[in-house]
N, C-alpha and C. Protein backbone atom coordinates (compact mmCIF):
# COMPACT_ATOMS: atom_id res chain seq x y z
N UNK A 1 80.59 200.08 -158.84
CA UNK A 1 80.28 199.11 -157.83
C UNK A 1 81.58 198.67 -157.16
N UNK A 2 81.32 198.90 -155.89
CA UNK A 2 82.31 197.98 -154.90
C UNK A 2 82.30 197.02 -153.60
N UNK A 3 83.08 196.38 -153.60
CA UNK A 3 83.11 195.54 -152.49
C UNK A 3 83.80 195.24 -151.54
N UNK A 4 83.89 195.15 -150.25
CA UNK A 4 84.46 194.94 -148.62
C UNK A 4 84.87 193.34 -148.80
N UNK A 5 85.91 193.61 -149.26
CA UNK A 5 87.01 191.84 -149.62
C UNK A 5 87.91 191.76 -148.06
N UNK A 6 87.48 190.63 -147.45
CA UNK A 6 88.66 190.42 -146.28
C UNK A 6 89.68 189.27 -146.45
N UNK A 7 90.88 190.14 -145.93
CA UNK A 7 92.13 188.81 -146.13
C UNK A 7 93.00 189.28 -145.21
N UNK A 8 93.25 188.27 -144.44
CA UNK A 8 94.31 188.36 -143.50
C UNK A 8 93.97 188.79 -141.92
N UNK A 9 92.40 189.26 -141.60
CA UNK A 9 92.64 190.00 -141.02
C UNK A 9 91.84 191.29 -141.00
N UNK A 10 91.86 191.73 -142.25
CA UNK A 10 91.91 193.19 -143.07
C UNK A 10 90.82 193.42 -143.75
N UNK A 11 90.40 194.15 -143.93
CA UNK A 11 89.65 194.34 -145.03
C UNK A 11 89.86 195.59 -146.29
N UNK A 12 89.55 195.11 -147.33
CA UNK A 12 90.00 196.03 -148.50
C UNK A 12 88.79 196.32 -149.57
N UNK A 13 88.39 197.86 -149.27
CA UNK A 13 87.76 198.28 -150.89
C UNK A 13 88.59 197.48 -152.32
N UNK A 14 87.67 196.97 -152.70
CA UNK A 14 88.19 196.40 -154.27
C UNK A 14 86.80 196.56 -154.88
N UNK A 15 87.29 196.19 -156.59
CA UNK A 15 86.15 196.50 -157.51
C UNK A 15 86.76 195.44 -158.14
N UNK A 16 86.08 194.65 -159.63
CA UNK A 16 86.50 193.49 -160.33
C UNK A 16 87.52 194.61 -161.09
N UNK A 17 88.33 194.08 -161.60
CA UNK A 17 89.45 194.21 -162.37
C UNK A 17 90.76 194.80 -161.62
N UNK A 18 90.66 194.83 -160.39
CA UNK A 18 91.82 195.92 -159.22
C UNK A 18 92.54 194.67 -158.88
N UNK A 19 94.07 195.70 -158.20
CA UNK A 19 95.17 194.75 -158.18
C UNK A 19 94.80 195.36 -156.71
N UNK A 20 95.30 193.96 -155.62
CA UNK A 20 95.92 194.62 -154.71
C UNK A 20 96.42 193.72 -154.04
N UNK A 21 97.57 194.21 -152.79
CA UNK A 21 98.21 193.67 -152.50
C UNK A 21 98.01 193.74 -150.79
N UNK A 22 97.98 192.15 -150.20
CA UNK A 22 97.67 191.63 -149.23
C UNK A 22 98.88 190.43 -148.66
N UNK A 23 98.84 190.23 -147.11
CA UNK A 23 99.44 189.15 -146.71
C UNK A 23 99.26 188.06 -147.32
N UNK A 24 100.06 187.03 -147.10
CA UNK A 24 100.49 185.95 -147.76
C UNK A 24 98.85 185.05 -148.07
N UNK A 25 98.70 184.72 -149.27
CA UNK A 25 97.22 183.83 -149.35
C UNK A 25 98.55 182.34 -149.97
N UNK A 26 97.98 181.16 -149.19
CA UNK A 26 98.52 179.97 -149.68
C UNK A 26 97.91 179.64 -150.97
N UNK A 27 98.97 178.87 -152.27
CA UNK A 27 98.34 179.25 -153.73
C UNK A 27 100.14 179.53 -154.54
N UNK A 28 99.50 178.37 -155.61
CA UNK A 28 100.56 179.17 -156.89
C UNK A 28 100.36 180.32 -157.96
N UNK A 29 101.07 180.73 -158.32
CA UNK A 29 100.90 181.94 -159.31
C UNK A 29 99.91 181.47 -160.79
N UNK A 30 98.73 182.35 -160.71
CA UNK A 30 98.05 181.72 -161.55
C UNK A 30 96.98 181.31 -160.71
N UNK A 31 96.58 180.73 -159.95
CA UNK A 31 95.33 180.00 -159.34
C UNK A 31 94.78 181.14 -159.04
N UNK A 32 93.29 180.64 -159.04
CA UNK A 32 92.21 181.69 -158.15
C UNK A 32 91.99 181.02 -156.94
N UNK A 33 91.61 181.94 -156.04
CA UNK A 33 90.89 181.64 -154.59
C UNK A 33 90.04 182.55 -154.39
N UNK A 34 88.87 182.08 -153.46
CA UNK A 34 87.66 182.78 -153.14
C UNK A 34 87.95 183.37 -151.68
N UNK A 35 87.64 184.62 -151.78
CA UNK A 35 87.87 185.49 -150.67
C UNK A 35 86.49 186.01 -149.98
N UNK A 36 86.02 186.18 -148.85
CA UNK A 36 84.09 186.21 -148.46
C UNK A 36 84.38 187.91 -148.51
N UNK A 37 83.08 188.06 -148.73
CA UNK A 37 83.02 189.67 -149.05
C UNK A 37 82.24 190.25 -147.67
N UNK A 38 82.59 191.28 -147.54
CA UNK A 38 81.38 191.73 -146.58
C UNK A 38 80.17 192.60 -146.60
N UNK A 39 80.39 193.45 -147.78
CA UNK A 39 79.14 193.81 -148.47
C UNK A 39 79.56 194.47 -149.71
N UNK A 40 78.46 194.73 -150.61
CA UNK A 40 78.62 195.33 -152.24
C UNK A 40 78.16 196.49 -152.25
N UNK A 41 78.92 197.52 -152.59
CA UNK A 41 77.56 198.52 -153.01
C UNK A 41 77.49 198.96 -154.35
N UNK A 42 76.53 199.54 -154.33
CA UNK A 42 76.46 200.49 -155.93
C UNK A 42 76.07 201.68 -155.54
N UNK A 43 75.52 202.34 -156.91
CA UNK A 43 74.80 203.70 -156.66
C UNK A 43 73.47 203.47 -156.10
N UNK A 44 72.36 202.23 -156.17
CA UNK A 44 71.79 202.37 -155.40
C UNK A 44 71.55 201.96 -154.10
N UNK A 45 72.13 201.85 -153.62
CA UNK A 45 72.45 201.43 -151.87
C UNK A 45 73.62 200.31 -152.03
N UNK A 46 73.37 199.42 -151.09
CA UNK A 46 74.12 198.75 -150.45
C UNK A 46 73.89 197.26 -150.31
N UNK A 47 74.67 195.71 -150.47
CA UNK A 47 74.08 194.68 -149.96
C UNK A 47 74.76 193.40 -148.95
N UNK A 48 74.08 193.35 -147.78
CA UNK A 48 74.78 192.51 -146.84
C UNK A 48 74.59 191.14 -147.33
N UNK A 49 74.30 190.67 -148.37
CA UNK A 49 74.05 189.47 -148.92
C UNK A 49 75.47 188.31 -148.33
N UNK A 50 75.59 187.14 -148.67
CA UNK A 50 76.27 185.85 -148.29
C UNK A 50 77.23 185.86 -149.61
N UNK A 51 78.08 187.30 -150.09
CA UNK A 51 78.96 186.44 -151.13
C UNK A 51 80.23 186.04 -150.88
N UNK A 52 80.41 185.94 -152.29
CA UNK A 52 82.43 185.56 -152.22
C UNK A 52 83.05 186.47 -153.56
N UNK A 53 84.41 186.73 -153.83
CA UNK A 53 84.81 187.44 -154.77
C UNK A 53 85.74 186.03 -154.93
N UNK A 54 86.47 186.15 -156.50
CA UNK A 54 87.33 185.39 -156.77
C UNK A 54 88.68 186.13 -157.16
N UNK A 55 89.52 185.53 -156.88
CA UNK A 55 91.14 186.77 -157.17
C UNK A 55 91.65 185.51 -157.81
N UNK A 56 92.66 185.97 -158.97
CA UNK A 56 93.62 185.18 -158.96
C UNK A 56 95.05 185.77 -158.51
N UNK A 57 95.80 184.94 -157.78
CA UNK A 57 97.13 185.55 -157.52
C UNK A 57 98.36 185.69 -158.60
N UNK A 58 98.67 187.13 -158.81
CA UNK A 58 99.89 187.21 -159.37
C UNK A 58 101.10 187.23 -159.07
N UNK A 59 101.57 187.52 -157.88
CA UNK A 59 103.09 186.74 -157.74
C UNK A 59 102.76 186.73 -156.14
N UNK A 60 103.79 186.33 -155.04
CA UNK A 60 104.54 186.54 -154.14
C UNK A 60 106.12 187.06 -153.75
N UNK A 61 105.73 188.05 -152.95
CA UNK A 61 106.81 188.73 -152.60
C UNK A 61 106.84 189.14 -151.61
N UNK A 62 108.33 189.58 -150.82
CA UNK A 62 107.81 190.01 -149.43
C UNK A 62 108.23 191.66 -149.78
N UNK A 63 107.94 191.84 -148.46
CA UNK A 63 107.46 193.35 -148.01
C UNK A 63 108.83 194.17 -147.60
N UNK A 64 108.93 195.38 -147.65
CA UNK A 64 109.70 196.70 -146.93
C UNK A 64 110.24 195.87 -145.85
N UNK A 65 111.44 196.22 -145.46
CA UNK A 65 112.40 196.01 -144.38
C UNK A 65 111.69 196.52 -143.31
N UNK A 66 111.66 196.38 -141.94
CA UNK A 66 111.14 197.00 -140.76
C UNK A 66 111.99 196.61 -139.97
N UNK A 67 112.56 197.79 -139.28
CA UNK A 67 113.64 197.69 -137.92
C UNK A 67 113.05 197.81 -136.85
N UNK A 68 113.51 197.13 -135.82
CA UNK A 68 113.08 197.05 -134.33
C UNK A 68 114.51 197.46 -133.61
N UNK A 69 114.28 198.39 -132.14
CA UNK A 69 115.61 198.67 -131.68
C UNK A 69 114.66 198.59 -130.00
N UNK A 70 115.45 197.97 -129.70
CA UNK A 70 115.38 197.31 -128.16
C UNK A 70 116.57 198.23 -127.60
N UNK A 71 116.13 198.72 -126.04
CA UNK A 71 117.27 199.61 -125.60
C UNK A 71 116.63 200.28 -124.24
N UNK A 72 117.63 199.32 -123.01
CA UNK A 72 117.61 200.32 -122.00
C UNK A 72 118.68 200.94 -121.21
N UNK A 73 118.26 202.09 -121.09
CA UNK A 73 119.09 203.23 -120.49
C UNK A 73 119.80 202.33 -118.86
N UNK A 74 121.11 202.87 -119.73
CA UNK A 74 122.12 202.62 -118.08
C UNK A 74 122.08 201.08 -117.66
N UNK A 75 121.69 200.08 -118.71
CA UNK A 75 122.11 198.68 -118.87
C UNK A 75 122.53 198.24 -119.56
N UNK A 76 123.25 198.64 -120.72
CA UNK A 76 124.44 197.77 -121.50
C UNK A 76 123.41 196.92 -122.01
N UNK A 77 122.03 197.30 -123.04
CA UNK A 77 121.01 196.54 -123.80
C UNK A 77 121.09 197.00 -124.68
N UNK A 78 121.03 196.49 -125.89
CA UNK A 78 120.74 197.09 -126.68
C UNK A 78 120.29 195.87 -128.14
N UNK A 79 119.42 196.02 -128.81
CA UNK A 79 119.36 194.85 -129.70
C UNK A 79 118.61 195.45 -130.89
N UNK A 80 118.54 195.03 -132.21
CA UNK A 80 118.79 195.33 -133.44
C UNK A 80 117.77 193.70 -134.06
N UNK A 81 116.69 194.06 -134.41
CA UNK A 81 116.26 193.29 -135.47
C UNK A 81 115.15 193.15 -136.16
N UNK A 82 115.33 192.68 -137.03
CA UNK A 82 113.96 193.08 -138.54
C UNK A 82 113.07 192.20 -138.72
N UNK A 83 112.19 192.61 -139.75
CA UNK A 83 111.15 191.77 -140.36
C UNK A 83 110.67 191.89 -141.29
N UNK A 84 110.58 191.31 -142.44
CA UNK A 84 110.25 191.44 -144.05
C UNK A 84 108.67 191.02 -144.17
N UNK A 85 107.48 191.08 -144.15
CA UNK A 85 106.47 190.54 -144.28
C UNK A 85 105.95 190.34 -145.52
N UNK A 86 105.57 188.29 -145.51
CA UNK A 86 105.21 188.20 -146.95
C UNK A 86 104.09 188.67 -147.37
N UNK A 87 103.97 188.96 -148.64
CA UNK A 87 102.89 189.46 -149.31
C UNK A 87 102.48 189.10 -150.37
N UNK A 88 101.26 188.93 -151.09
CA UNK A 88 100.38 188.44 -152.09
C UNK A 88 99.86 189.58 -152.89
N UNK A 89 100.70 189.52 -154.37
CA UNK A 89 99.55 190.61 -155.62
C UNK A 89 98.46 189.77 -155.94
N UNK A 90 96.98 190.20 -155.90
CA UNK A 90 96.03 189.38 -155.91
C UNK A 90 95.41 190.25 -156.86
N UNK A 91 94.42 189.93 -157.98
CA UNK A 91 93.25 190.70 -158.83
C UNK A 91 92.53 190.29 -158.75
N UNK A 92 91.20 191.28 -158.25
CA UNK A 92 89.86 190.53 -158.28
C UNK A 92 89.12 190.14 -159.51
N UNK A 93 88.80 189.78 -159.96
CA UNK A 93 88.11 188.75 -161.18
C UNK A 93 86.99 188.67 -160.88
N UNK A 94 86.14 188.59 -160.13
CA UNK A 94 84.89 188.65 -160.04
C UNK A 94 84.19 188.61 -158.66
N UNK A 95 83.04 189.27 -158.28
CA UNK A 95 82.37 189.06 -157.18
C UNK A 95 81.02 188.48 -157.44
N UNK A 96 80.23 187.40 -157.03
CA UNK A 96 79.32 187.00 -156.95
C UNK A 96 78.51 186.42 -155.78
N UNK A 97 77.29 186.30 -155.86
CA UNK A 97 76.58 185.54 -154.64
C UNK A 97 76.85 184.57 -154.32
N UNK A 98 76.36 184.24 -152.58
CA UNK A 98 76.67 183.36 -152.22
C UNK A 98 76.05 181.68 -152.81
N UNK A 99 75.55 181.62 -153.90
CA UNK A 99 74.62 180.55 -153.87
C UNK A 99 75.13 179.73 -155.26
């Protein structure tokens, strides 16, 4: 069984017991937060039901270096700069209904 977990934006295949890693969720290390699902499936079909999954977060950290290079020809431009994006290890812990 799996489930359509959105964060950030995004959406991510997860199953209960999976790690994964997403943009920044506000939260200390250790807490759970409820994330809305967008549907479950199993082997026998599929369900658009009203749930939520619960994660707890395991650390924060940021992300891979990313360079940007600005530059035009035959104007003496040129510019140089990065961006680290934060990120959240999150485990899902459980998915349940909305009710």
């Amino acid at each position: 069984m799996f489930a359509v977990v959105k964060s950030g934006g995004k959406q991510y295949r997860a199953s209960e017991g999976q790690e994964l890693v997403v943009e920044l969720i506000k939260g200390d290390v250790g807490e759970t937060v409820e994330l809305p699902v967008g549907f479950v499936a199993d082997e026998s079909g599929f369900d658009l039901g009203d749930r939520t999954a619960k994660a707890e977060i395991l650390e924060h950290f940021l992300g891979e270096k990313i360079h940007v290079y600005k530059y035009k020809a035959k104007k003496d431009y040129r510019k140089k700069t990065g961006h680290r994006q934060r990120l959240t290890r999150i485990r899902i812990t459980e998915v349940s209904d909305g009710s």
